[in-house]
C-alpha atoms as a PDB file:
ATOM      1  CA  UNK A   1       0.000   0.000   0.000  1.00  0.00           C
ATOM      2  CA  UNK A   2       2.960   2.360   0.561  1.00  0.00           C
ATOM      3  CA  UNK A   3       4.849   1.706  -2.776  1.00  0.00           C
ATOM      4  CA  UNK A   4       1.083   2.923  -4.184  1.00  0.00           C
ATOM      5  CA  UNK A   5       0.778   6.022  -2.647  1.00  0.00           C
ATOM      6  CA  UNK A   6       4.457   6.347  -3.569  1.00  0.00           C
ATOM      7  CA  UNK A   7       3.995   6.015  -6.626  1.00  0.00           C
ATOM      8  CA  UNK A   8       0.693   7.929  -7.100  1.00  0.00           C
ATOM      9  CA  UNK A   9       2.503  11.132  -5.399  1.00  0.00           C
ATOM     10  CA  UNK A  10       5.456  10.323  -8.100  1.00  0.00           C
ATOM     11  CA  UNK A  11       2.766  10.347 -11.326  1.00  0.00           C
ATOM     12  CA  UNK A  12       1.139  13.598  -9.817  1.00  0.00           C
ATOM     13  CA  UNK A  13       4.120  15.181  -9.907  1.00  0.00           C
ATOM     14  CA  UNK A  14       4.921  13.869 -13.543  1.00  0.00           C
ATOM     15  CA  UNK A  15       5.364  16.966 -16.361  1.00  0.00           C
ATOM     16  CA  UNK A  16       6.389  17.264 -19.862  1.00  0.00           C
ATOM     17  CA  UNK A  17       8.683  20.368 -20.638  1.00  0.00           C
ATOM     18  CA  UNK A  18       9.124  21.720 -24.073  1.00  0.00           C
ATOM     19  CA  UNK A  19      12.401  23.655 -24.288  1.00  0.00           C
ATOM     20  CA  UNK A  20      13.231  26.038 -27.216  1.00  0.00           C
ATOM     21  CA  UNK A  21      15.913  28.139 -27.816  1.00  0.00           C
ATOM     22  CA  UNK A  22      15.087  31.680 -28.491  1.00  0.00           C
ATOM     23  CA  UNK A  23      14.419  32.971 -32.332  1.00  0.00           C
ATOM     24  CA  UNK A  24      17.184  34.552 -34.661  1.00  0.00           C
ATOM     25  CA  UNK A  25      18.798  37.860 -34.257  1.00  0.00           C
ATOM     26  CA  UNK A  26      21.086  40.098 -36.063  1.00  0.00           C
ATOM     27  CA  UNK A  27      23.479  38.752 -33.952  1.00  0.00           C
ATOM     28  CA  UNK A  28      22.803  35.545 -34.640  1.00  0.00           C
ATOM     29  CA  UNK A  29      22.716  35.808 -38.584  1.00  0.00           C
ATOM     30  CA  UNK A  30      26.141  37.720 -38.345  1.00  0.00           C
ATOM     31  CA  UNK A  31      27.625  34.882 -36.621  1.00  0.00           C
ATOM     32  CA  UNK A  32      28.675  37.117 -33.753  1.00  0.00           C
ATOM     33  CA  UNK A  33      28.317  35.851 -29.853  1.00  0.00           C
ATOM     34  CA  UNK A  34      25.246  37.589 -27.952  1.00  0.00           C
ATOM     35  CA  UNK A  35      25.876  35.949 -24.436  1.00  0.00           C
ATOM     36  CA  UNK A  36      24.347  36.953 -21.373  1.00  0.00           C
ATOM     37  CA  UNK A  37      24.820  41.047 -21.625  1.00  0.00           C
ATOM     38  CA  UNK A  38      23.621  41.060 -25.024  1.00  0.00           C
ATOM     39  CA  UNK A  39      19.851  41.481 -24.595  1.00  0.00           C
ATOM     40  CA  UNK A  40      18.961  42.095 -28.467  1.00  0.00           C
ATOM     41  CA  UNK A  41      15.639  41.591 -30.429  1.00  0.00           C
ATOM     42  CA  UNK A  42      14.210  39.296 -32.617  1.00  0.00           C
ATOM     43  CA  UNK A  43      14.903  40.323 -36.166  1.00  0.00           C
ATOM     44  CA  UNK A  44      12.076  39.692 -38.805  1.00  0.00           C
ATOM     45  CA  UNK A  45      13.202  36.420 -39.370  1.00  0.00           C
ATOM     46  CA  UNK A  46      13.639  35.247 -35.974  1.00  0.00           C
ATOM     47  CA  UNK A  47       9.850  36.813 -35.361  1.00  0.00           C
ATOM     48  CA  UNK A  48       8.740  34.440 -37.975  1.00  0.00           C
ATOM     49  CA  UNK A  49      10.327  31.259 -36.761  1.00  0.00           C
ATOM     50  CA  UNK A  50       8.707  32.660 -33.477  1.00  0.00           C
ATOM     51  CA  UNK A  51       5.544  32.528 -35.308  1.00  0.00           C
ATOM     52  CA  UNK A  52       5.891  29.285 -37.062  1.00  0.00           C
ATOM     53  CA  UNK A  53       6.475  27.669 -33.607  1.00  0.00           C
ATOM     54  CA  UNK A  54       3.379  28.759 -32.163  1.00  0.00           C
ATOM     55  CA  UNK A  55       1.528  27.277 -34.744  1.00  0.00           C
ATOM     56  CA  UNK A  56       2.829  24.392 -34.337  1.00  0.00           C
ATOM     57  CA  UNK A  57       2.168  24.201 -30.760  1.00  0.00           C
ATOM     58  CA  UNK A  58      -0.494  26.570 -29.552  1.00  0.00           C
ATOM     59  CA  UNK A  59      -2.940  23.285 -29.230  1.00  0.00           C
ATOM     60  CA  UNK A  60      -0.651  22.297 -26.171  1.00  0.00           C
ATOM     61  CA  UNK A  61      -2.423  23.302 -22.964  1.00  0.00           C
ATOM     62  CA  UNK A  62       0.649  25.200 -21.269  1.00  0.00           C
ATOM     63  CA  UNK A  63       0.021  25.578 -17.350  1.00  0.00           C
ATOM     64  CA  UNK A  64       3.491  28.028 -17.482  1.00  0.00           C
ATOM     65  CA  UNK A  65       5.662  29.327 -19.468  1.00  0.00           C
ATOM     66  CA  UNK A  66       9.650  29.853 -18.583  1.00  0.00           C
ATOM     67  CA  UNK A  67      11.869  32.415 -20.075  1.00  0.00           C
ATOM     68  CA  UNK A  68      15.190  33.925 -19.403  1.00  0.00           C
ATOM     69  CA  UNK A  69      15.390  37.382 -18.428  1.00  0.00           C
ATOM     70  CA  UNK A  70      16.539  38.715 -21.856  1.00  0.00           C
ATOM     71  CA  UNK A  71      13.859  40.025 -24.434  1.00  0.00           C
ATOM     72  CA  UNK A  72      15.049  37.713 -27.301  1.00  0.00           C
ATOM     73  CA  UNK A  73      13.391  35.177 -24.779  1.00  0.00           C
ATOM     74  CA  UNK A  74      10.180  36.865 -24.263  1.00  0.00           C
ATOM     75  CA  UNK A  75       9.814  38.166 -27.962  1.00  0.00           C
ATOM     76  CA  UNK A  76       9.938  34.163 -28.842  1.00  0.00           C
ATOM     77  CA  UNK A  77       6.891  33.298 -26.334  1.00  0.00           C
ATOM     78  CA  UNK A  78       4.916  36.338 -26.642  1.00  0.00           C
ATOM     79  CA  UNK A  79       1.838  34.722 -27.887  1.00  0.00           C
ATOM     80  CA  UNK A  80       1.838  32.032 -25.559  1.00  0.00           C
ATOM     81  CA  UNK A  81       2.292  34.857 -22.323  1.00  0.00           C
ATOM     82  CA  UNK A  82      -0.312  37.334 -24.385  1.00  0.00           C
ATOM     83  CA  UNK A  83      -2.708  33.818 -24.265  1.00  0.00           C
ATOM     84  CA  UNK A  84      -2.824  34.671 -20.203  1.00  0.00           C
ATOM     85  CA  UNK A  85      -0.550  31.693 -19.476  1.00  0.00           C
ATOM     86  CA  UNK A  86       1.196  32.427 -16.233  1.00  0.00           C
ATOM     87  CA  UNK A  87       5.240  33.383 -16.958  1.00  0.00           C
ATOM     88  CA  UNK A  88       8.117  32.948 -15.100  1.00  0.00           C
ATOM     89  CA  UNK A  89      11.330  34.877 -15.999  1.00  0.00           C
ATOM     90  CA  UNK A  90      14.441  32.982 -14.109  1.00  0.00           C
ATOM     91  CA  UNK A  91      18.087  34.913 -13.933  1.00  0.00           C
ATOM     92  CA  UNK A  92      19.236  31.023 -14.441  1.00  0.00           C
ATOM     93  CA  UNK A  93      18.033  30.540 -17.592  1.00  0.00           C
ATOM     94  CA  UNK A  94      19.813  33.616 -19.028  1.00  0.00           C
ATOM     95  CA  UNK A  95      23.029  32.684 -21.466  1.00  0.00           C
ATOM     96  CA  UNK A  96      25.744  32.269 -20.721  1.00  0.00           C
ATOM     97  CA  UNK A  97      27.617  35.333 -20.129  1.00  0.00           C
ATOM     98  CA  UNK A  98      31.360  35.460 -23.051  1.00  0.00           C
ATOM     99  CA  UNK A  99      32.296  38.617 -21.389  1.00  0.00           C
ATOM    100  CA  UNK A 100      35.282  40.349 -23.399  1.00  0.00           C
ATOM    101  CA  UNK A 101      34.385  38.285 -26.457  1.00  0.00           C
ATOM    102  CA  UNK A 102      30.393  39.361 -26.425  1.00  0.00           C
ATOM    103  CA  UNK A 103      29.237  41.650 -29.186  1.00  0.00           C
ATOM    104  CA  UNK A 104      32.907  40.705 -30.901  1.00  0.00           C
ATOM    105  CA  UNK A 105      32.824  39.884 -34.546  1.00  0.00           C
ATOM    106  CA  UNK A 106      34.656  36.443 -35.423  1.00  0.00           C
ATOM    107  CA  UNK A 107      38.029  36.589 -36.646  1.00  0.00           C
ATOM    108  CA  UNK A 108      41.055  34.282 -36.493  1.00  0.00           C
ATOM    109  CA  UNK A 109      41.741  35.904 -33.004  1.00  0.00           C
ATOM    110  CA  UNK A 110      38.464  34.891 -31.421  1.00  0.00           C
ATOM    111  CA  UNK A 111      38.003  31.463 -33.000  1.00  0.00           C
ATOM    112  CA  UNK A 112      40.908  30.521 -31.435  1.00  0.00           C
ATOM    113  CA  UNK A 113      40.149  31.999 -28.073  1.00  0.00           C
ATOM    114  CA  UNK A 114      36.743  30.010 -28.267  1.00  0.00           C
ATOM    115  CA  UNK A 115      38.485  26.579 -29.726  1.00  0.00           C
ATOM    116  CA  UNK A 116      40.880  26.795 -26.966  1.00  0.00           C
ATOM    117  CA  UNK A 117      38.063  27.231 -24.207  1.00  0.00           C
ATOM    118  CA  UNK A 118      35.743  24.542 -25.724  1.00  0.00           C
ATOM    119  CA  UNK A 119      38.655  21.956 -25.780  1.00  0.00           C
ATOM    120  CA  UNK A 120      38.848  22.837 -22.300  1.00  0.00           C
ATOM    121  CA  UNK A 121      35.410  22.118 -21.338  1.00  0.00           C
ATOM    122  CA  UNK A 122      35.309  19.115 -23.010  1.00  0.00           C
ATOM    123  CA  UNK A 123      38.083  17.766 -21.411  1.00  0.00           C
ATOM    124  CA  UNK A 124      36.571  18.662 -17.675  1.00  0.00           C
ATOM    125  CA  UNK A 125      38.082  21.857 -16.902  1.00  0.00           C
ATOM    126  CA  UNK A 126      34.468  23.322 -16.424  1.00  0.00           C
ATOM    127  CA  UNK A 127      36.131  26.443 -14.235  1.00  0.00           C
ATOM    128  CA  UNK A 128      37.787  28.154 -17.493  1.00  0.00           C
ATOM    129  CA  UNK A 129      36.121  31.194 -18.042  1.00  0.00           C
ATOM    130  CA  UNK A 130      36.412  34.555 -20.821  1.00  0.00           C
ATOM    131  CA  UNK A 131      37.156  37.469 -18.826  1.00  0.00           C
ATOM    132  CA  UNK A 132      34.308  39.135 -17.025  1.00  0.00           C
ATOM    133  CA  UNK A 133      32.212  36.000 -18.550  1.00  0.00           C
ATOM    134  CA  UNK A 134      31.109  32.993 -16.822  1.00  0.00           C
ATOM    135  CA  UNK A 135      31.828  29.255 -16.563  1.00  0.00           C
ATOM    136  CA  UNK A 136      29.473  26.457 -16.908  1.00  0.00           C
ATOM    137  CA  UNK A 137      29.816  25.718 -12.997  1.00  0.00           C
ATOM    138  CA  UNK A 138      28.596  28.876 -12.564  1.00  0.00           C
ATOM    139  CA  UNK A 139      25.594  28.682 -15.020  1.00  0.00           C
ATOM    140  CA  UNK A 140      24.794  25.532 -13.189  1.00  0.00           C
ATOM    141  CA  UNK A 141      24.438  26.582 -10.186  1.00  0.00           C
ATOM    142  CA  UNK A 142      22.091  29.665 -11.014  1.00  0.00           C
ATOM    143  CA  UNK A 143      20.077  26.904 -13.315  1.00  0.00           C
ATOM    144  CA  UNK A 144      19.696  24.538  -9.730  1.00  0.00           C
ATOM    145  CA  UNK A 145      16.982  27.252  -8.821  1.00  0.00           C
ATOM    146  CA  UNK A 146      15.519  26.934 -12.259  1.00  0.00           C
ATOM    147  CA  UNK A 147      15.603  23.036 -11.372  1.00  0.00           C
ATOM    148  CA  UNK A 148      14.141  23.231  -7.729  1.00  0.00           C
ATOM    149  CA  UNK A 149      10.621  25.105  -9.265  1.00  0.00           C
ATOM    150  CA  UNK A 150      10.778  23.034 -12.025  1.00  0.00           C
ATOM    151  CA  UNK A 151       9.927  19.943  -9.985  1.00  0.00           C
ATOM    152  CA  UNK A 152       8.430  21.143  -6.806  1.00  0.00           C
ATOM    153  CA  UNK A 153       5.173  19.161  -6.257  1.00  0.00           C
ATOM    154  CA  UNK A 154       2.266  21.541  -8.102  1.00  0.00           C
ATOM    155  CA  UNK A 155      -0.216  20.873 -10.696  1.00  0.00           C
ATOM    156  CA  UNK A 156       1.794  22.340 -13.239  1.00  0.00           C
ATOM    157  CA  UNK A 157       1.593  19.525 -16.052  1.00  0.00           C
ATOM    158  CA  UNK A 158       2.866  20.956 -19.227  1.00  0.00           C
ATOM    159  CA  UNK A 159       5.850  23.927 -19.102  1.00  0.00           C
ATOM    160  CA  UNK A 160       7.436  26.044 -21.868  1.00  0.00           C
ATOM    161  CA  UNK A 161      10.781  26.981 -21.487  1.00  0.00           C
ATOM    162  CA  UNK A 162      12.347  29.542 -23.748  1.00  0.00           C
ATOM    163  CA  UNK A 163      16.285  29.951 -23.697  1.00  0.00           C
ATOM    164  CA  UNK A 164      19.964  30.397 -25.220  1.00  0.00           C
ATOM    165  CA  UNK A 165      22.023  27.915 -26.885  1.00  0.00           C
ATOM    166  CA  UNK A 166      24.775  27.439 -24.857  1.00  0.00           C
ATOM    167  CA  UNK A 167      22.509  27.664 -21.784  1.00  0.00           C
ATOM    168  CA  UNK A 168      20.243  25.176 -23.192  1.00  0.00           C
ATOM    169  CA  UNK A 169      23.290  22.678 -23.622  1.00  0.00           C
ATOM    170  CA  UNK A 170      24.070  22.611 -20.404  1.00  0.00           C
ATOM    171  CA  UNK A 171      20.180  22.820 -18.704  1.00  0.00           C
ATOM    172  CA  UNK A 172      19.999  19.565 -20.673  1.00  0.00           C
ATOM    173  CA  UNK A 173      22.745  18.160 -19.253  1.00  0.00           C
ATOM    174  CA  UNK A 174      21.632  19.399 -15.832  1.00  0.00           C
ATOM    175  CA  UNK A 175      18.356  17.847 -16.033  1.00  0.00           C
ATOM    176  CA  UNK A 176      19.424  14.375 -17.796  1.00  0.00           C
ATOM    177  CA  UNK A 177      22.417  13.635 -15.244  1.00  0.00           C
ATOM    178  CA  UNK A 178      24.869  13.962 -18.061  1.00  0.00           C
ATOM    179  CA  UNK A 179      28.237  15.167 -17.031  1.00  0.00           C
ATOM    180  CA  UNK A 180      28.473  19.005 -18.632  1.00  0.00           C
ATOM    181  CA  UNK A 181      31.510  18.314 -20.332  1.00  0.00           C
ATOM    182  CA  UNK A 182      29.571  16.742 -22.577  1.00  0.00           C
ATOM    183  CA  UNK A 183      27.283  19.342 -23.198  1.00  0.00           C
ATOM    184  CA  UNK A 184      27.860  19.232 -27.401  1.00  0.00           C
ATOM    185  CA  UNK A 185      25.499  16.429 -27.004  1.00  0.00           C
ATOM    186  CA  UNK A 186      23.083  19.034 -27.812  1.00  0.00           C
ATOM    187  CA  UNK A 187      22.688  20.425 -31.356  1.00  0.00           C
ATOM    188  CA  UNK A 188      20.350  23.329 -31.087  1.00  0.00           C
ATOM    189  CA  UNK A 189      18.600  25.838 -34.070  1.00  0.00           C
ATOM    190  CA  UNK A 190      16.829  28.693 -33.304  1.00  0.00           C
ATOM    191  CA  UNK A 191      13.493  27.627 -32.093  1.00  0.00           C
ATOM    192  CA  UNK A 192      14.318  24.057 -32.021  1.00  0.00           C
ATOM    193  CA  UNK A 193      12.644  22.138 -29.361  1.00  0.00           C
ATOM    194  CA  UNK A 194      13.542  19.473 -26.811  1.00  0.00           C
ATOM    195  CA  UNK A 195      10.889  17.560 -25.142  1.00  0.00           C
ATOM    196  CA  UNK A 196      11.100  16.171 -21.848  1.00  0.00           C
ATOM    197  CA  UNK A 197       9.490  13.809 -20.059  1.00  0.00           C
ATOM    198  CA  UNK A 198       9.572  14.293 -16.329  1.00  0.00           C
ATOM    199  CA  UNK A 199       7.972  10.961 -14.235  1.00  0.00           C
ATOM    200  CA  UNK A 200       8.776  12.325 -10.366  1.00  0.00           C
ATOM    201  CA  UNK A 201      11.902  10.939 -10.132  1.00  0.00           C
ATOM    202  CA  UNK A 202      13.772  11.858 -13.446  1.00  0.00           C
ATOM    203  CA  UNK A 203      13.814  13.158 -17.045  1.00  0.00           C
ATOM    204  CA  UNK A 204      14.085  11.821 -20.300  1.00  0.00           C
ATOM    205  CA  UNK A 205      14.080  13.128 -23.741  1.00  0.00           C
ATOM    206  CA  UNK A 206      11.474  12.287 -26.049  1.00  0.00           C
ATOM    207  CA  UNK A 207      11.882  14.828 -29.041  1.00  0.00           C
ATOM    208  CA  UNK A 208      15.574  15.402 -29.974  1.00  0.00           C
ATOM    209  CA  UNK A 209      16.210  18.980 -31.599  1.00  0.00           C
ATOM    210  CA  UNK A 210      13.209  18.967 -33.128  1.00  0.00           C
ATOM    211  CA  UNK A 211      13.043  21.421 -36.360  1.00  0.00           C
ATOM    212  CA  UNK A 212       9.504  20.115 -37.815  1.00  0.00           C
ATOM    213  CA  UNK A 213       7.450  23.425 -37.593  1.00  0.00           C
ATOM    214  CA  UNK A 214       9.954  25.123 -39.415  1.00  0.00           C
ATOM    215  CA  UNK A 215      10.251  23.304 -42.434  1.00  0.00           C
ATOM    216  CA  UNK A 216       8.462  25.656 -44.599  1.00  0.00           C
ATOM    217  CA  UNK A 217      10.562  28.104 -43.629  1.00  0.00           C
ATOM    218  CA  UNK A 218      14.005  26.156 -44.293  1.00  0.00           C
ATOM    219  CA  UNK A 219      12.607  24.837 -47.611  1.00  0.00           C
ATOM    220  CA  UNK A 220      11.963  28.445 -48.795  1.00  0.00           C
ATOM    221  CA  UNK A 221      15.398  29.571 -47.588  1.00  0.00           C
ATOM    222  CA  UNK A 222      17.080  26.894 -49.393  1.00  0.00           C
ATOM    223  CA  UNK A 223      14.947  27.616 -53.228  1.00  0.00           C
END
């Protein structure tokens, strides 16, 4: 009789979370790094993937929706929060912050800087950091709080989480028990979504990087 109850309180607590990175920018197009004190708009294609993905999903019956605090974030979601869905908007799901490098256009300089720092990661040393920028331990520990509501025992079934690719890598990681040096798991495209499973006790991914809704869009870019 205890296992039951056990695992009744388990299945009440069960969600699914949809995670997207935020739309395109300028930034983004130009191939230059936005990180965490970068808070830039949509441009008028990232407004349309924006769009395309509410489309896609606005039959989903979202009890919250989860953003960073940057308005790329919010501009992605807007239709969801203008719905009256009730919105959250967590410090820890802000990017990741590149510090001397953000706002920097690429050249041979940079690429190297952000080779070097990857090959770091990678191989464990999680503590490396850009100047005045952050390191993944650090983004993990501001994305435990994102974690903690995320799971807390409510009624909230289905969640929306908008977010920034690097970010996003390592949330996954966070949430799937995956060691954050391996956070390149993740492929991510603007408005791509990851859905996860949550059954009281753990997550799993269901939908990998999943790019269906904007498939018109792609096929007209590539004519």
């Amino acid at each position: 009789m205890k296992e039951k109850v056990f695992a009744d309180q388990n299945l009440s607590r069960s969600k699914t979370v949809y995670i997207i990175r935020h739309g395109q920018t300028d930034l983004n197009k130009q191939g230059i790094v936005q990180g965490r004190g970068m808070d830039t708009d949509l441009n008028a294609y990232g407004i349309l993937q924006a769009e395309a993905f509410y489309q896609a999903y606005k039959h989903v019956p979202f009890d919250k929706v989860y953003t960073s605090t940057l308005k790329r974030t919010h501009q992605t979601v807007h239709k969801f929060i203008e719905s009256g869905i009730p919105w959250v908007q967590y410090p820890g799901l802000d990017e990741l912050a590149w510090g001397i490098y953000e706002g920097q256009e690429s050249t041979d300089e940079t690429k190297l800087a952000f080779g070097t720092m990857m090959r770091n990661w990678t191989s464990g040393e999680l503590h490396y950091k850009f100047e005045n920028g952050e390191s993944p331990l650090e983004v993990k520990e501001r994305q435990l709080v994102v974690l903690e509501n995320l799971i807390e025992d409510n009624n909230d079934q289905n969640i929306l989480i908008c977010m920034h690719g690097r970010a996003l890598r390592l949330f996954l990681c966070l949430l799937t028990n995956r060691p954050i040096s391996e956070m390149d798991h993740f492929p991510h495209f603007n408005t791509s979504l990851y859905k996860v499973e949550y059954d009281g006790r753990e997550f799993k991914i269901i939908d990998f990087n999943n790019t269906d809704h904007l498939k018109y869009l792609l096929a007209n870019d590539s004519e």
